[in-house]
C-alpha atoms as a PDB file:
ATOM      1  CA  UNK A   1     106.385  92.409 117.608  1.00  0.00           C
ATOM      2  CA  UNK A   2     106.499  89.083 115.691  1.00  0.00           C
ATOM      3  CA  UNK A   3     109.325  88.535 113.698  1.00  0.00           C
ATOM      4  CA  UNK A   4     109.112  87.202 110.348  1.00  0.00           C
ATOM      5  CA  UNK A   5     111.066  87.177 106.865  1.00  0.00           C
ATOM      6  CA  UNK A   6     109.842  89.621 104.290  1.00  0.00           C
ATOM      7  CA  UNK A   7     110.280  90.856 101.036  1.00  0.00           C
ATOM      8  CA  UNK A   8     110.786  94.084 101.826  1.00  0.00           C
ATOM      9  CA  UNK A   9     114.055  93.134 103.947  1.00  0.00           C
ATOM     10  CA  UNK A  10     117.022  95.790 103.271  1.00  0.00           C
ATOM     11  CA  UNK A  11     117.938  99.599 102.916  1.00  0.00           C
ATOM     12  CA  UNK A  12     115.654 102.539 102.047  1.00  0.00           C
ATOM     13  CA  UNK A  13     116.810 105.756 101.437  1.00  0.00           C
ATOM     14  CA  UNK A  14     115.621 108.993 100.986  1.00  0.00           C
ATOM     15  CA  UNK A  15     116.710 110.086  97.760  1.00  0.00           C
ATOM     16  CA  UNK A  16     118.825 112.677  99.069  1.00  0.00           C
ATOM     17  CA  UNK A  17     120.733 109.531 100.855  1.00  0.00           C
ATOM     18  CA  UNK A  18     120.009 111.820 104.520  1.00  0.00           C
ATOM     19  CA  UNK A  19     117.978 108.806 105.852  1.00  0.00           C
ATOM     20  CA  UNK A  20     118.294 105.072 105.697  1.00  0.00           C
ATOM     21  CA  UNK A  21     116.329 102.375 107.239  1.00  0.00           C
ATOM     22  CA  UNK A  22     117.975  99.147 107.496  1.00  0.00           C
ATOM     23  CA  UNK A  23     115.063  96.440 107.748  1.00  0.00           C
ATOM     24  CA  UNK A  24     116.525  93.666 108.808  1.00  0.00           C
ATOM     25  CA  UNK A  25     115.501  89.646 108.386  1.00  0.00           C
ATOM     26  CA  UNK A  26     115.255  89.460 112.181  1.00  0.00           C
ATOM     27  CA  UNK A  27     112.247  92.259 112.376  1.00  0.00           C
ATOM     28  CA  UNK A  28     114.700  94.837 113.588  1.00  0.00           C
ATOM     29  CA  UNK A  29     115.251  97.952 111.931  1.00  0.00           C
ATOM     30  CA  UNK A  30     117.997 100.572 112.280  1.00  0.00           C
ATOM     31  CA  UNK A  31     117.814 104.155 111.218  1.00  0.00           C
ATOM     32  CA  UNK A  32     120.788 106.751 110.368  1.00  0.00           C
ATOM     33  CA  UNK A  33     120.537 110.196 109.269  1.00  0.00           C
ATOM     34  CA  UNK A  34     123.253 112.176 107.742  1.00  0.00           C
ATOM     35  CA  UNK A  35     126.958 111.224 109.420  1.00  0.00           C
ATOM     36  CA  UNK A  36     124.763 109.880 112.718  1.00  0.00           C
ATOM     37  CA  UNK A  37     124.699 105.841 112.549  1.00  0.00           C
ATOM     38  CA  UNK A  38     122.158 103.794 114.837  1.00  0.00           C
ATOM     39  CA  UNK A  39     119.772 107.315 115.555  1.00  0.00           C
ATOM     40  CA  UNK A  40     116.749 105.055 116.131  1.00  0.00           C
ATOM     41  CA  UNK A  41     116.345 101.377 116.285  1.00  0.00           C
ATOM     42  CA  UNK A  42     113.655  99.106 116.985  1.00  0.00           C
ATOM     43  CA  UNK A  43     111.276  96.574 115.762  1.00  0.00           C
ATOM     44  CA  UNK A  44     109.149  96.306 112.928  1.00  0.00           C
ATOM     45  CA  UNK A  45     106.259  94.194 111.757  1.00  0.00           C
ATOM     46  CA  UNK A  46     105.180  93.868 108.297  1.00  0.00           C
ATOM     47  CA  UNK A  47     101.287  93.438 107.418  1.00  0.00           C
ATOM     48  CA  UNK A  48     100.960  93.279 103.711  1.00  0.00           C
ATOM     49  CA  UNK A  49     102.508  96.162 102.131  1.00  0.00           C
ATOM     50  CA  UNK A  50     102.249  98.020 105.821  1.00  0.00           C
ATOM     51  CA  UNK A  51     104.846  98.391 108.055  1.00  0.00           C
ATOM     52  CA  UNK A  52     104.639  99.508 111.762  1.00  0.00           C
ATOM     53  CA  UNK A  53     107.471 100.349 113.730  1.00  0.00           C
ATOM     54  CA  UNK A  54     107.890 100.898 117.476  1.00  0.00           C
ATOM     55  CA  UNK A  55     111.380 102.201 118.587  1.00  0.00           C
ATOM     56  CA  UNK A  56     113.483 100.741 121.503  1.00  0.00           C
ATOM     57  CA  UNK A  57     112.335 104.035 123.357  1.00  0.00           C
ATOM     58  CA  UNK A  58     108.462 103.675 122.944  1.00  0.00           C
ATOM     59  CA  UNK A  59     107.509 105.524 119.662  1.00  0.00           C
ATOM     60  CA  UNK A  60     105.617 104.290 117.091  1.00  0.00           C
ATOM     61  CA  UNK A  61     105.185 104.990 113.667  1.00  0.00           C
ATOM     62  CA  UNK A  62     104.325 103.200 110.756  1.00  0.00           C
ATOM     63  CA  UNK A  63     104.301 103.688 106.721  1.00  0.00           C
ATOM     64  CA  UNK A  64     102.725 101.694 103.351  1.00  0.00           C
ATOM     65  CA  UNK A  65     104.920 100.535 100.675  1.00  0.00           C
ATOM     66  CA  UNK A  66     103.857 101.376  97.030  1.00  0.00           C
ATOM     67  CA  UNK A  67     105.212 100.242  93.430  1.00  0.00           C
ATOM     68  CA  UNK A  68     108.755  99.624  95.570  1.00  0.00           C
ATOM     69  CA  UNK A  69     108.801 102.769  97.706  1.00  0.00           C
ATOM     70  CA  UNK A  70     108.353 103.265 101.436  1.00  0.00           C
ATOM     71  CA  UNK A  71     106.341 106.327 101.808  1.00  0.00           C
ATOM     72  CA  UNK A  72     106.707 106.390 105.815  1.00  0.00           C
ATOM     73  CA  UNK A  73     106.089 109.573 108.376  1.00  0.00           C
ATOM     74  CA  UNK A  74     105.991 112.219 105.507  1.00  0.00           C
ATOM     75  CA  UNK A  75     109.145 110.738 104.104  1.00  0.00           C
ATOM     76  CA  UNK A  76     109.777 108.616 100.763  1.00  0.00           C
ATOM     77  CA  UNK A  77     112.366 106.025 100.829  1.00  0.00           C
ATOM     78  CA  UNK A  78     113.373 104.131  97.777  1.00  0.00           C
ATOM     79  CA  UNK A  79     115.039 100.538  98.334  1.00  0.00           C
ATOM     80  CA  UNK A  80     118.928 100.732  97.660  1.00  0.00           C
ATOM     81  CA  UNK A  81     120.124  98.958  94.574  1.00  0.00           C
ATOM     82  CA  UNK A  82     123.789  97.317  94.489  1.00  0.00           C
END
């Protein structure tokens, strides 16, 4: 997947805090859930408000982001505020 900088570049979490995504500048992304760090990583590639992912195993996915949300696999993340 081509790698490019995007706007939608840092942590989304489901509200509950269970699951993050860590988009990265570099078009890598890494997922935790719960106490388990690095569960799934891979590459992502943003079209628009679209995002498509393809783990390092294969698996694809992919998910639309909406008003600041990342509704993704039947899963909303919201993008972490510091």
């Amino acid at each position: 997947m081509t790698r490019a900088k995007n706007k939608y570049v840092g942590m989304w979490v489901t509200a509950d805090g269970y699951i993050r995504h860590e988009l990265l500048p570099n078009g890598r992304y890494d997922e935790a859930r719960g106490s388990k760090q690095n569960a799934y990583q891979g590459d992502y590639l943003i079209t628009g408000d679209h995002i498509d992912y393809e783990d390092d195993t294969g698996f694809v996915a992919d998910g639309d982001f909406r008003d600041d949300v990342l509704y993704h696999a039947g899963m909303v993340l919201y993008r972490e505020r510091h």
